[in-house]
Protein backbone atom coordinates (compact mmCIF):
# COMPACT_ATOMS: atom_id res chain seq x y z
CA UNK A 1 -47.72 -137.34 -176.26
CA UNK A 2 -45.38 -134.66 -177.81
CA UNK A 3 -41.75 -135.53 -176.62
CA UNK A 4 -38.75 -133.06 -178.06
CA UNK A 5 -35.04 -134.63 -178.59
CA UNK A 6 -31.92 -132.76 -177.29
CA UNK A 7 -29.32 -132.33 -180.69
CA UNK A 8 -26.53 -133.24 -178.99
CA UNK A 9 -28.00 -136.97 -178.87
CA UNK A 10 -27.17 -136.40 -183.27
CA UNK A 11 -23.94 -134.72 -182.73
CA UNK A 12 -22.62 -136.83 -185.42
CA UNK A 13 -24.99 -135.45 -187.93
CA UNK A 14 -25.77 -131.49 -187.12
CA UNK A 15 -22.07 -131.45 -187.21
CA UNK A 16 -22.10 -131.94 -191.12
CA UNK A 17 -25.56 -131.31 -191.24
CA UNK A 18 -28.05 -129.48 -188.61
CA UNK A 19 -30.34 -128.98 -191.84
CA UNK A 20 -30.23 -132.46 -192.64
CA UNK A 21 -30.57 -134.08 -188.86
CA UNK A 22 -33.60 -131.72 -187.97
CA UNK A 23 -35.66 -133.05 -191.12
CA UNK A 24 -34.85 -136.60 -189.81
CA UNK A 25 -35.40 -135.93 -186.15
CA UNK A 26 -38.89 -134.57 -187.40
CA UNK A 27 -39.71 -138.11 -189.61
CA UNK A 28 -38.94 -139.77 -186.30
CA UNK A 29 -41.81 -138.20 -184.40
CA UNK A 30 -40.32 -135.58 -182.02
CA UNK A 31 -42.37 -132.40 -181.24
CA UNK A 32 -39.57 -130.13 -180.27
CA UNK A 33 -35.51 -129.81 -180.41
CA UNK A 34 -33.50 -128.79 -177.66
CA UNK A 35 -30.36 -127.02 -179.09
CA UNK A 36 -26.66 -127.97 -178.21
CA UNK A 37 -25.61 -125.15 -180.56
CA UNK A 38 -26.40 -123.68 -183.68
CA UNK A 39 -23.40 -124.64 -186.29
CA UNK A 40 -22.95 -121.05 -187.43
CA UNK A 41 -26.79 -120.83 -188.31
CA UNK A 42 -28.45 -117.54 -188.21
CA UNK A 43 -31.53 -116.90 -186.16
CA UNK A 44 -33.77 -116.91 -189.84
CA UNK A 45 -32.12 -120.19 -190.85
CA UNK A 46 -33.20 -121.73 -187.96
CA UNK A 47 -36.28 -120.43 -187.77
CA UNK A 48 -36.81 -121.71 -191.37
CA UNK A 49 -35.76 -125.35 -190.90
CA UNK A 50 -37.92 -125.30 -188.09
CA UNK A 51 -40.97 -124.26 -189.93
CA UNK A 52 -40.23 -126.14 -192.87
CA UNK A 53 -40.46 -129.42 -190.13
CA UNK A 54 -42.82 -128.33 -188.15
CA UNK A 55 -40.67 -128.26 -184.83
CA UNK A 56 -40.74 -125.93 -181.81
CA UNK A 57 -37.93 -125.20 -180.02
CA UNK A 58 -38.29 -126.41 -176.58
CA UNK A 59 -35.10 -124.68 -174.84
CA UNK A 60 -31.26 -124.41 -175.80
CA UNK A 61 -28.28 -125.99 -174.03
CA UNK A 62 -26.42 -122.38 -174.07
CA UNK A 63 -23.34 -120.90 -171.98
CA UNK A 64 -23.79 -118.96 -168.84
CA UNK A 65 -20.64 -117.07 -169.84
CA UNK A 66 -22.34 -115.86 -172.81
CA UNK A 67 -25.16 -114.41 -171.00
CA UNK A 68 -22.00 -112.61 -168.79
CA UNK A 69 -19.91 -111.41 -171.27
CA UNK A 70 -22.02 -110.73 -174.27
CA UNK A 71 -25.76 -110.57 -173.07
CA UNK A 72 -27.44 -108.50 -175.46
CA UNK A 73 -26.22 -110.40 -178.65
CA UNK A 74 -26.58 -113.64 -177.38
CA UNK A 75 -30.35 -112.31 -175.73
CA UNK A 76 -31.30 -110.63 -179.27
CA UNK A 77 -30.43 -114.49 -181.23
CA UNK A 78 -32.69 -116.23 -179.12
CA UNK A 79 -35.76 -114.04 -178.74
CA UNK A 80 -35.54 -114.18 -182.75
CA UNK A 81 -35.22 -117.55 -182.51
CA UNK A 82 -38.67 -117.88 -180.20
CA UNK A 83 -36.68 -119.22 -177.30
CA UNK A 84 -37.81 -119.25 -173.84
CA UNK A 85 -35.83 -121.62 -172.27
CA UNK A 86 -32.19 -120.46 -171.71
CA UNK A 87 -30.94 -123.90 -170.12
CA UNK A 88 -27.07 -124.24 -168.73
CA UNK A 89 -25.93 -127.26 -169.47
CA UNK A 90 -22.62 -127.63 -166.75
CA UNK A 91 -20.69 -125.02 -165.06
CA UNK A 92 -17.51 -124.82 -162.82
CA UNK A 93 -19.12 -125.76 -160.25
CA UNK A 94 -16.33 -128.02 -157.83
CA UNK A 95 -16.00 -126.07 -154.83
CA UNK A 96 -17.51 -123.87 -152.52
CA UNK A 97 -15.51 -120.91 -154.15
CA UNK A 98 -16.60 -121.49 -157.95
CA UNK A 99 -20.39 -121.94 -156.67
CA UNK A 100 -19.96 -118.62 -154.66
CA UNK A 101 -19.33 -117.39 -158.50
CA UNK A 102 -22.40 -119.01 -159.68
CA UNK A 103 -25.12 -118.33 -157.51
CA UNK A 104 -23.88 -114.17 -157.99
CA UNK A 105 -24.31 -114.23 -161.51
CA UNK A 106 -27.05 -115.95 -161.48
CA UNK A 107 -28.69 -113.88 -159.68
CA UNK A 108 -27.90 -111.24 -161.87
CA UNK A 109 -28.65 -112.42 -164.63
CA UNK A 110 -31.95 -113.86 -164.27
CA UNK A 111 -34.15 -110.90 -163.74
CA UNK A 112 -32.68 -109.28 -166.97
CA UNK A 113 -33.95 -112.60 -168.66
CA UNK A 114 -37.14 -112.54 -167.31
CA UNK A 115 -37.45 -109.00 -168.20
CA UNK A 116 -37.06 -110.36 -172.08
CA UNK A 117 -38.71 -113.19 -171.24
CA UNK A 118 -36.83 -116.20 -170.55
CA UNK A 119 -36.38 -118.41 -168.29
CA UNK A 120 -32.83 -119.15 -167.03
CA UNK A 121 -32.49 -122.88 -165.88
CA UNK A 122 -29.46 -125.71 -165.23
CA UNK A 123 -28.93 -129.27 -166.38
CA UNK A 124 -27.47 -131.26 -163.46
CA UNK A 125 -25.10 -134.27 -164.08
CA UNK A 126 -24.34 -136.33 -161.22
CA UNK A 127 -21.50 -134.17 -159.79
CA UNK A 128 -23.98 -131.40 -159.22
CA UNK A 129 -25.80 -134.02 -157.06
CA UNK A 130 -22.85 -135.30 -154.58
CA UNK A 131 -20.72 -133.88 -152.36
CA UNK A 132 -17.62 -131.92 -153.66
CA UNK A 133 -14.27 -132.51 -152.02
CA UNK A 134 -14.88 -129.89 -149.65
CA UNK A 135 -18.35 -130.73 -148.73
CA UNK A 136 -20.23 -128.86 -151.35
CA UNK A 137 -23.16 -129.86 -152.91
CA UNK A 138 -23.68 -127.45 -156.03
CA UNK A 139 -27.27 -128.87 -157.21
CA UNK A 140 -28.77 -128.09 -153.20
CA UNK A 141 -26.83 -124.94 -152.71
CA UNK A 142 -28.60 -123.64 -156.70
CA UNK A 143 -32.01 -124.59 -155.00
CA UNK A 144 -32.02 -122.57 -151.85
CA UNK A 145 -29.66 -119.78 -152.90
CA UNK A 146 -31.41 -118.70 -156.01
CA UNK A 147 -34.77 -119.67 -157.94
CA UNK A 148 -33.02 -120.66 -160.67
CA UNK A 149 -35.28 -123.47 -162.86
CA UNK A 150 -34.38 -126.56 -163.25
CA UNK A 151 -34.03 -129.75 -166.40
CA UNK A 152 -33.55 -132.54 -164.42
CA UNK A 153 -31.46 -135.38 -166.44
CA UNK A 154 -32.68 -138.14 -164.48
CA UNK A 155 -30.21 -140.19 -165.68
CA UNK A 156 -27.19 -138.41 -163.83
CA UNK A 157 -29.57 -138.05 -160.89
CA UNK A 158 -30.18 -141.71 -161.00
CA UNK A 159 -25.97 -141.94 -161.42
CA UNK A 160 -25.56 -139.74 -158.60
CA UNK A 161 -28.48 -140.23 -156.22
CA UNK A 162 -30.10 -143.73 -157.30
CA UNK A 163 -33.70 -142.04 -157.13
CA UNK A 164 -34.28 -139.48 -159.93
CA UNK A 165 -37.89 -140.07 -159.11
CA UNK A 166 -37.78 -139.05 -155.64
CA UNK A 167 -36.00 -136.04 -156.85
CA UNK A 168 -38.45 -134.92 -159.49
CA UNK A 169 -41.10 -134.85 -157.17
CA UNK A 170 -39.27 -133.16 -154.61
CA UNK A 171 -38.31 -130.53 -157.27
CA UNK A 172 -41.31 -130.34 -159.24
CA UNK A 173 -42.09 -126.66 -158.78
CA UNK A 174 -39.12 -125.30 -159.82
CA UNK A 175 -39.03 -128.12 -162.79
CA UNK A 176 -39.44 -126.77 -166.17
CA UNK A 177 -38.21 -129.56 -168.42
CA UNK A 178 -36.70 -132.80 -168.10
CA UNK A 179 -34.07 -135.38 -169.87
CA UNK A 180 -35.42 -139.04 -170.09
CA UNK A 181 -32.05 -140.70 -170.41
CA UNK A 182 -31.03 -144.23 -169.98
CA UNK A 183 -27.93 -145.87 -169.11
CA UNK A 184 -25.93 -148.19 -166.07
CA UNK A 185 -25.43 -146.99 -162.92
CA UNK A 186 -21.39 -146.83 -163.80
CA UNK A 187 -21.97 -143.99 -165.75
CA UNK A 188 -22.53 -145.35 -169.45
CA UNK A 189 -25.54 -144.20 -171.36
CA UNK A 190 -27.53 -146.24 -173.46
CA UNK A 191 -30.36 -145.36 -175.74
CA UNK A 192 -34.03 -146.04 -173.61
CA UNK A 193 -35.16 -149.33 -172.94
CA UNK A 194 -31.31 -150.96 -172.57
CA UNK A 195 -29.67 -149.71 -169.61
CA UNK A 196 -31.00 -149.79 -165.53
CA UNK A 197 -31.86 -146.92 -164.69
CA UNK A 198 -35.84 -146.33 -164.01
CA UNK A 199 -36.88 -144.93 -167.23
CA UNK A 200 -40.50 -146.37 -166.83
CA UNK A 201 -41.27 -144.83 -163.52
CA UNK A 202 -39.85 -141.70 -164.85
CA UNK A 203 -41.84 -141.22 -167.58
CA UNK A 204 -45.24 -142.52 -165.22
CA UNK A 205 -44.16 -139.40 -162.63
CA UNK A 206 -43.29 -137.07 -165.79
CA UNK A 207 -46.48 -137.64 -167.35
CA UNK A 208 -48.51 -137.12 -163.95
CA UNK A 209 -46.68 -133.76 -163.56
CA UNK A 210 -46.86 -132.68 -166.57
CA UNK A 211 -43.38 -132.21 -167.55
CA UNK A 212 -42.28 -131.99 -170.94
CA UNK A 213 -40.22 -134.75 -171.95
CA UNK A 214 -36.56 -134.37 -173.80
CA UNK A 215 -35.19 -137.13 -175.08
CA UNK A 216 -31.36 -137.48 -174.54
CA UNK A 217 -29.15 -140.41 -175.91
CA UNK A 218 -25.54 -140.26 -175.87
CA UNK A 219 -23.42 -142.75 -177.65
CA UNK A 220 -24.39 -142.37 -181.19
CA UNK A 221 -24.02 -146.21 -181.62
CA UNK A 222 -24.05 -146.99 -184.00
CA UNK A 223 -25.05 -143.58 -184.82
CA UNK A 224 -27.55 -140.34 -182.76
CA UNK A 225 -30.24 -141.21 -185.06
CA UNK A 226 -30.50 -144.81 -184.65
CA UNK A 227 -30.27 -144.62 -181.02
CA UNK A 228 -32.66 -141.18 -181.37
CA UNK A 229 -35.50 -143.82 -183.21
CA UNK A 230 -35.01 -146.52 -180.24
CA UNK A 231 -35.49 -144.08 -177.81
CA UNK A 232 -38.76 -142.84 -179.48
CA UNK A 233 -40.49 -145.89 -180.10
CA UNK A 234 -39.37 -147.03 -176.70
CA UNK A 235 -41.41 -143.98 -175.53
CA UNK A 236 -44.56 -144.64 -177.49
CA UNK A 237 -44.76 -148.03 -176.37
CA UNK A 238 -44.97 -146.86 -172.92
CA UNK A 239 -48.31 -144.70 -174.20
């Protein structure tokens, strides 16, 4: 099994070092890196610390107000970067109003990016999943008012709707990646294997779907690469 790791799980390191975590994130085992930024990187550099580890990129956690404001610099980086995976990772999404906003651009923007061939898709957390104050639901109103793609963290879904694997299965055409996360229902993450949520049954219905799997850990305690290895090994003993 080839499992990727999203970068903001070593926050603490590719902030002194992106060089330096990508060569360890490699030793661990991953596959593929999902990018939380690029640290003022050009598109060669990280194409060459990806080579010289023999990573892929799997998708980038990039802004949606990039793509609106300054889409053919920000499209141009990541076709030289070999990215096909253009993945939001939040918006301003809290009311019926900002949504509105949203769904328009998105549909905009996303046959431009197909045209250059990527695929635009959204991260949930669990306030994409509940109800806003005025009734809103942001995460149901993205499926049947666009065809945006979708990462499911099933961690937030399992925060915000106690069954991420009911939802991956409901979802799973319009699924392109998603997060294996653990952590308690209260909203604290922990690295896989220590918290509640149903990390086990995600990864059985993620492996009969055929999903790739991105790693995400959050607390960098007592530092993103520790919890980065736990998570990993927790994965291949699941194999």
């Amino acid at each position: 099994m080839n499992y990727g790791l999203q970068l903001y799980s070593v926050r603490d390191l590719t902030k002194e070092s992106l060089e330096e975590a990508i060569e360890k994130v490699a030793k661990l085992g991953y596959k593929n890196v999902e990018f939380a930024g690029f640290m003022g990187r050009t598109a060669e550099q990280v194409n060459d610390m990806l080579a010289k580890n023999g990573l892929e990129v799997s998708g980038t956690h990039s802004s949606l107000d990039d793509l609106i404001n300054k889409y053919d610099e920000t499209v141009a980086f990541h076709k030289a970067i070999g990215n096909k995976y253009y993945i939001l990772p939040s918006y301003r999404l809290s009311n019926q109003q900002e949504i509105d906003y949203f769904v328009e651009k998105v549909n905009e923007i996303m046959p431009k990016l197909e045209k250059d061939g990527i695929t635009l898709a959204f991260h949930n957390h669990a306030r994409e999943c509940v109800p806003n104050a005025d009734g809103s639901v942001a995460l149901e109103q993205m499926i049947y008012r666009t065809d945006i793609k979708l990462e499911i963290d099933t961690y937030w879904a399992y925060v915000g709707m106690k069954n991420p694997v009911e939802l991956i299965t409901r979802l799973k055409d319009r699924i392109v990646r998603i997060h294996v996360k653990d952590g308690f229902i209260d909203g604290k993450g922990m690295p896989l294997g220590m918290g509640t949520a149903p990390v086990k049954e995600v990864y059985e219905k993620a492996k009969e779907l055929g999903f790739l799997m991105v790693v995400e850990s959050e607390t960098c305690t007592p530092s993103g690469m520790a919890e980065a290895e736990i998570c990993i090994n927790y994965l291949k003993s699941l194999e």
